[in-house]
C-alpha atoms as a PDB file:
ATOM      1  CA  UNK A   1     -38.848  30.941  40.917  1.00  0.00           C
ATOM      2  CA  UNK A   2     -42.423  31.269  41.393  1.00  0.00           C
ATOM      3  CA  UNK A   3     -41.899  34.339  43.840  1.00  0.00           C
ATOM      4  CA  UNK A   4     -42.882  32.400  46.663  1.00  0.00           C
ATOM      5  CA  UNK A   5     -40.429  32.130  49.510  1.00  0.00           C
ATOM      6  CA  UNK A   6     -37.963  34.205  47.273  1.00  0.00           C
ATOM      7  CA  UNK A   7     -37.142  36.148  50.319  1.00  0.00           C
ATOM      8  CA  UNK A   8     -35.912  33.055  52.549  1.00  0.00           C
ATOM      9  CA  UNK A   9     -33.502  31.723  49.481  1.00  0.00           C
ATOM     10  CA  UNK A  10     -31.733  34.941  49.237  1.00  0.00           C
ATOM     11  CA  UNK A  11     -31.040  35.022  53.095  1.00  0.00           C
ATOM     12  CA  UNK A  12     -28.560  32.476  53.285  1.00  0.00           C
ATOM     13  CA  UNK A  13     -26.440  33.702  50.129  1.00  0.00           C
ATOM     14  CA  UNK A  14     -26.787  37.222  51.828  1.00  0.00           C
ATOM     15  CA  UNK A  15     -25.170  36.117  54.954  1.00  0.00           C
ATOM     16  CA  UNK A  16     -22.359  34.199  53.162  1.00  0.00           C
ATOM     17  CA  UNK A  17     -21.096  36.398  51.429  1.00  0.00           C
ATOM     18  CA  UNK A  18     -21.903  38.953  53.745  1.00  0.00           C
ATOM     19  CA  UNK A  19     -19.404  36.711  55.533  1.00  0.00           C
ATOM     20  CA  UNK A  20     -17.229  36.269  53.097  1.00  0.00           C
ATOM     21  CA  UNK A  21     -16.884  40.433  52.513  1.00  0.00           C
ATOM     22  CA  UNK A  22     -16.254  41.059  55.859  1.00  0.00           C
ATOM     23  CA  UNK A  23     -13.859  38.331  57.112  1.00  0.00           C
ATOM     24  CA  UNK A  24     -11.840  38.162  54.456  1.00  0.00           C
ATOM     25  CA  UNK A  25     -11.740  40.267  51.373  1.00  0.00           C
ATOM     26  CA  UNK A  26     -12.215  43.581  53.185  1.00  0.00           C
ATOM     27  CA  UNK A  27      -9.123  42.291  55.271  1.00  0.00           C
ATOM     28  CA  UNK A  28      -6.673  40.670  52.531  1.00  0.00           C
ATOM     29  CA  UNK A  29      -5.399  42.710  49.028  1.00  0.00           C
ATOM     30  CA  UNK A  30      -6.052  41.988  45.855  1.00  0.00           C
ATOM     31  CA  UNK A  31      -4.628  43.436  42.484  1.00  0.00           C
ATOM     32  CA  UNK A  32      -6.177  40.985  39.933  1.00  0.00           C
ATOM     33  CA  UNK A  33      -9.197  38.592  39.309  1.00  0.00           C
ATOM     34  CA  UNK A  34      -7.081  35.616  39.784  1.00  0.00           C
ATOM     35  CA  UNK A  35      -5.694  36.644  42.792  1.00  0.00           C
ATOM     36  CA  UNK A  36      -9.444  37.405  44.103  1.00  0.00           C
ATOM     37  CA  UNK A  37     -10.699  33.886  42.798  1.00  0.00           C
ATOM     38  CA  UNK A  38      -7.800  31.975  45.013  1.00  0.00           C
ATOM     39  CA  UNK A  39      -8.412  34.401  47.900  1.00  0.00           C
ATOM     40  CA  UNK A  40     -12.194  33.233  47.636  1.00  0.00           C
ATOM     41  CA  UNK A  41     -11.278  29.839  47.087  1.00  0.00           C
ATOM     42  CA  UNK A  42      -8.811  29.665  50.467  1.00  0.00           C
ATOM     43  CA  UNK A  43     -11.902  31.180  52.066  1.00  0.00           C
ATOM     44  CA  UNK A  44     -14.218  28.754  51.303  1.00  0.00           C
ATOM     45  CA  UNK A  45     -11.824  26.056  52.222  1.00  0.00           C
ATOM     46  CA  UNK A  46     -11.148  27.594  55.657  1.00  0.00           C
ATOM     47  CA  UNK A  47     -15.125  27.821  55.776  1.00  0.00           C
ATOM     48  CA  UNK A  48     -16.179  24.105  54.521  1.00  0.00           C
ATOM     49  CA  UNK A  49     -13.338  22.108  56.083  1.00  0.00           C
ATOM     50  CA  UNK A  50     -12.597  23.920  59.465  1.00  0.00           C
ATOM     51  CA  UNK A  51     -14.526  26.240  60.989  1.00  0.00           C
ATOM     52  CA  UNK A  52     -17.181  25.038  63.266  1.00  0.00           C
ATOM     53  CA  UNK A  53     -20.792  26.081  62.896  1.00  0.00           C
ATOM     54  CA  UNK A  54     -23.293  26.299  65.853  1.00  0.00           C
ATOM     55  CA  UNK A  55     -26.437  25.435  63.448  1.00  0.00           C
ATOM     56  CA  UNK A  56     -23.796  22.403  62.700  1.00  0.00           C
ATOM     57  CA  UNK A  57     -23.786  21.232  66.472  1.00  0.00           C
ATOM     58  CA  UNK A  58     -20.037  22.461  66.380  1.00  0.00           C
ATOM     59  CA  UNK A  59     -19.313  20.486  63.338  1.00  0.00           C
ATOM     60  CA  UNK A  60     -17.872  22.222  60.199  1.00  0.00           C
ATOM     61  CA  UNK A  61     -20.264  21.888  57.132  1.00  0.00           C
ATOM     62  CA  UNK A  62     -17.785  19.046  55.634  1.00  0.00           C
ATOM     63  CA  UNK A  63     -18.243  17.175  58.745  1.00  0.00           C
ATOM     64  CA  UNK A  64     -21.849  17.406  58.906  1.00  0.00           C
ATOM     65  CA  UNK A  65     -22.215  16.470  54.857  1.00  0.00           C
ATOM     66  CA  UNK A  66     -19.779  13.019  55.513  1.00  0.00           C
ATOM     67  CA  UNK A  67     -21.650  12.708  58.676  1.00  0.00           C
ATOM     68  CA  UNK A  68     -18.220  12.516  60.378  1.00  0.00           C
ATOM     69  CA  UNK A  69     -17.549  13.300  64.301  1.00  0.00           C
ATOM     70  CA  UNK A  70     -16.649  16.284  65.751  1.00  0.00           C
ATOM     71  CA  UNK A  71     -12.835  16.399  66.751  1.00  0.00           C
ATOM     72  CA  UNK A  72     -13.325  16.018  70.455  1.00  0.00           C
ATOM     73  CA  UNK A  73     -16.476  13.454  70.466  1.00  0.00           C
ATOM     74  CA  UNK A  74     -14.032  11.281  67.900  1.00  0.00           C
ATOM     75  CA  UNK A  75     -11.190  11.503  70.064  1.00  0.00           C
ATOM     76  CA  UNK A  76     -13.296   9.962  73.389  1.00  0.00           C
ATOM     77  CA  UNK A  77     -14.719   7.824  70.957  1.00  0.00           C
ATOM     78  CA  UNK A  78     -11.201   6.607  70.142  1.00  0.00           C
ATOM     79  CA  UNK A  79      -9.958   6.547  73.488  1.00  0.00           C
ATOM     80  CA  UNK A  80     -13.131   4.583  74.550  1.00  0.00           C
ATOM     81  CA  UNK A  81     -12.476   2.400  71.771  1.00  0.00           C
ATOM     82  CA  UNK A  82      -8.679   1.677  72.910  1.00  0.00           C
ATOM     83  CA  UNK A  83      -9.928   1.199  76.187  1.00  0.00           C
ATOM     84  CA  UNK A  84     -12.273  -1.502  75.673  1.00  0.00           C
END
C-alpha cells in the first residue's frame, strides 16, 4: 500500500470480524484450532448465503454477487409469472 486510503481498507475487515467476535465465537466453545476453523467456516456460511444485509438492499452478499432476487421479490415474481 502506498499509505493512502489505508484507513478506509482496514474498516471493513474491522467490522467483520468485529462481527464475527461478537456473534459467534464469544458465544460458541472451542477447545482446538480445527474446531475454531469449522466454527469460522459455519459463520461465514450463515453470513454469505443467508443473512440479509441493508447496504445489500436486503439481499445476502451471495445474492447480490449472482445478482439473484431477494426471496420475497422472487416469489411475486413467480407468482406473477404463473399468473400470466
Amino acid at each position: 500500500m502506498d499509505g493512502r486510503g489505508r484507513w478506509m481498507d482496514n474498516v471493513l475487515i474491522e467490522r467483520l470480524w468485529r462481527s464475527v467476535k461478537h456473534e459467534w465465537v464469544l458465544l460458541h466453545e472451542y477447545n482446538t484450532i480445527p474446531e475454531l476453523e469449522a466454527l469460522l467456516s459455519e459463520w461465514m456460511e450463515r453470513y454469505n448465503r443467508w443473512r440479509p444485509h441493508t447496504a445489500n438492499g436486503g439481499q445476502t452478499p451471495w445474492q447480490a454477487y449472482r445478482g439473484l432476487l431477494p426471496e420475497p421479490e422472487r416469489e411475486e415474481k413467480e407468482q406473477r409469472d404463473i399468473a400470466a
